[in-house]
Protein backbone atom coordinates (compact mmCIF):
# COMPACT_ATOMS: atom_id res chain seq x y z
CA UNK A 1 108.01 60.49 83.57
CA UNK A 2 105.58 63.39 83.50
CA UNK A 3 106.87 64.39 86.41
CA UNK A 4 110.84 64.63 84.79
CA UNK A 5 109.10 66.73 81.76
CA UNK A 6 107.48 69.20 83.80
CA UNK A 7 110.60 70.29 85.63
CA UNK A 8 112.49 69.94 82.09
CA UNK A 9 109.69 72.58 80.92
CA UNK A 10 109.96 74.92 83.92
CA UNK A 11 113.88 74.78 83.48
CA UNK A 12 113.91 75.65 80.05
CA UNK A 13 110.90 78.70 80.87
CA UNK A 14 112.76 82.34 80.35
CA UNK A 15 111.55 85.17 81.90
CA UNK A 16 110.23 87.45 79.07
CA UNK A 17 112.56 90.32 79.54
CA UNK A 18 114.71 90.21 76.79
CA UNK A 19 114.42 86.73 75.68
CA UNK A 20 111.48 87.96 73.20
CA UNK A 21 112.95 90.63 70.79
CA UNK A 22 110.11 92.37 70.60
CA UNK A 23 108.57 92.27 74.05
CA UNK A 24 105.05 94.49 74.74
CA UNK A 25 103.80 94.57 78.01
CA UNK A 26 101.02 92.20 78.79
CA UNK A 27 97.75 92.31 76.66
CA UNK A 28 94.89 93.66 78.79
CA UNK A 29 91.52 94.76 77.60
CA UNK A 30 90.24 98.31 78.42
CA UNK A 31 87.23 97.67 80.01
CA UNK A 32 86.11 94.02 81.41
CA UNK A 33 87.94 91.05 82.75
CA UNK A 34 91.54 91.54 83.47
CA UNK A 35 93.89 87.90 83.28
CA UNK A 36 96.33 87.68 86.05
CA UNK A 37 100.30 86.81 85.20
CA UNK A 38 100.51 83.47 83.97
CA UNK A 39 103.34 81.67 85.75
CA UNK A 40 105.41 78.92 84.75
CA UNK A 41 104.12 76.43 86.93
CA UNK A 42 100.13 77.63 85.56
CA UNK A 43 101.21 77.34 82.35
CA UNK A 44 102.45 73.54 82.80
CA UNK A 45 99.16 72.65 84.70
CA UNK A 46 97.34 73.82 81.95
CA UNK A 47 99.16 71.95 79.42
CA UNK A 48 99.08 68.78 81.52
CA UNK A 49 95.12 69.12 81.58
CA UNK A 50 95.02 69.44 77.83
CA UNK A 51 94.89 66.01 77.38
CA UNK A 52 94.24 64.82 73.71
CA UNK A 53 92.64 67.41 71.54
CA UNK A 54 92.53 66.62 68.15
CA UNK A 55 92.13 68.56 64.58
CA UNK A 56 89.01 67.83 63.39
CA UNK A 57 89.29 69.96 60.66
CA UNK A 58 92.19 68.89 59.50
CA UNK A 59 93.88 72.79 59.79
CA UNK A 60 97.48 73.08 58.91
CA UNK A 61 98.01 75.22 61.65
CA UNK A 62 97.13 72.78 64.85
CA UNK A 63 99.07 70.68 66.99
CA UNK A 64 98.54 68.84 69.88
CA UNK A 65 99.02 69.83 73.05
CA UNK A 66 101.64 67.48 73.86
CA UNK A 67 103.77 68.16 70.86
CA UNK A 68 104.19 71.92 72.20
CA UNK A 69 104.43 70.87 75.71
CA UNK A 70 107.19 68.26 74.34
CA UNK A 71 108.97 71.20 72.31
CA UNK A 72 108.90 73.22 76.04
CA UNK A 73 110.90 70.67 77.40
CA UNK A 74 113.55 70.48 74.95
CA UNK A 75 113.89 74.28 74.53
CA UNK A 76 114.26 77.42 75.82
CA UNK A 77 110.80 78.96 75.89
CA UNK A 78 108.92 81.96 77.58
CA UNK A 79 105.03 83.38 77.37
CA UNK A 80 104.93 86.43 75.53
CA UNK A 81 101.47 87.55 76.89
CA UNK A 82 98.98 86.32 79.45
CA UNK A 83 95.38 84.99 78.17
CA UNK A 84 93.88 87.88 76.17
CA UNK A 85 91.37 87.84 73.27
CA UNK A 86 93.03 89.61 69.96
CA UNK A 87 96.28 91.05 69.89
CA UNK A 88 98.34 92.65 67.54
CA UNK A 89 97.60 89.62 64.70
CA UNK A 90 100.39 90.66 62.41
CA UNK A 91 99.28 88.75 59.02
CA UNK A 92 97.14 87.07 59.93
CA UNK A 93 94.92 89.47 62.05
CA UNK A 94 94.16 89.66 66.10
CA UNK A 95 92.90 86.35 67.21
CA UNK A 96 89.69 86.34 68.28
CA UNK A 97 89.93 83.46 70.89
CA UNK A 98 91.22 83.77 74.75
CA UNK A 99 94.85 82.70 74.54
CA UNK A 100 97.86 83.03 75.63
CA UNK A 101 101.41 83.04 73.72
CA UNK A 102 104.16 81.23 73.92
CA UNK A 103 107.61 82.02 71.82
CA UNK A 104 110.86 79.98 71.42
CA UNK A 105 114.19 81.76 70.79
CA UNK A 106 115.17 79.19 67.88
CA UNK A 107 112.76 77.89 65.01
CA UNK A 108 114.74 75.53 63.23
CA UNK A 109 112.34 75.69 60.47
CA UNK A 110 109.51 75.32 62.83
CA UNK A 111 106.86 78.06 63.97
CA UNK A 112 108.85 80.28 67.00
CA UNK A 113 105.20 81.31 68.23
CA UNK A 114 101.93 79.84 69.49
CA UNK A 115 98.77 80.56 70.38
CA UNK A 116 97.34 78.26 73.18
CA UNK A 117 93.39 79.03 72.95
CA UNK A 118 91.68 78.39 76.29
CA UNK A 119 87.93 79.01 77.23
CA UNK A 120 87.05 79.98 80.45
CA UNK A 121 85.68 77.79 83.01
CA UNK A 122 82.43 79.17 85.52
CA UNK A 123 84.79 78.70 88.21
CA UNK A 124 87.45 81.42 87.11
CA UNK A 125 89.84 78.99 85.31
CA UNK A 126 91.43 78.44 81.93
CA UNK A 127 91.46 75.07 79.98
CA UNK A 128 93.46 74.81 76.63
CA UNK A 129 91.12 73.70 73.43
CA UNK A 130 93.78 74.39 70.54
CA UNK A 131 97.38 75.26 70.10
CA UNK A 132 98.05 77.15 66.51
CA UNK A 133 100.56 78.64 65.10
């Protein structure tokens, strides 16, 4: 089964390029650590590791991993910019975590765009801690 959803997700993954309306190139900070690309295939390995965070706070703004990684495979998808630390913010401001976006081309009366916050392992690696919107 997880197996069938992971190559549902990377079927359904668009390359950025004029599936996002407003595409920017990749956020990078000036000075400091620089985030490679994330590929498809990172970005479902990352989800897949998520496991079962939960919303201890209660926030109105948090899903689950595997709610967005279900929505992936159902829909057409892409990741609007690698892991980063702020960002444009819009409303809402720049986002102080590392994360990395990921936008659908339909809402349907749900959010179109997520942040998936990671922290950085010691090793060089990403793990996801929170998915808002």
């Amino acid at each position: 089964m997880a197996s069938h959803r992971r190559f549902k997700v990377l079927e359904n993954y668009r390359d950025p390029d004029g599936f996002h309306p407003r595409r920017r190139s990749q956020f990078q900070p000036a000075e400091g650590n620089v985030y490679q690309k994330l590929l498809p295939s990172a970005i479902c390995d990352l989800m897949e590791r998520a496991g079962k965070s939960h919303n201890a706070a209660g926030l109105p703004n948090v899903i689950p991993p595997s709610q967005l990684y279900e929505r992936m495979s159902n829909e057409l998808w892409t990741c609007t910019a690698t892991a980063h630390e702020g960002g444009i913010g819009r409303g809402r401001g720049p986002d102080p975590y590392l994360h990395f976006n990921v936008w659908f081309d339909h809402n349907e009366g749900r959010p179109q765009h997520y942040h998936v916050r990671c922290h950085e392992v010691a090793q060089g690696g990403l793990y996801v801690f929170q998915i808002t919107f």
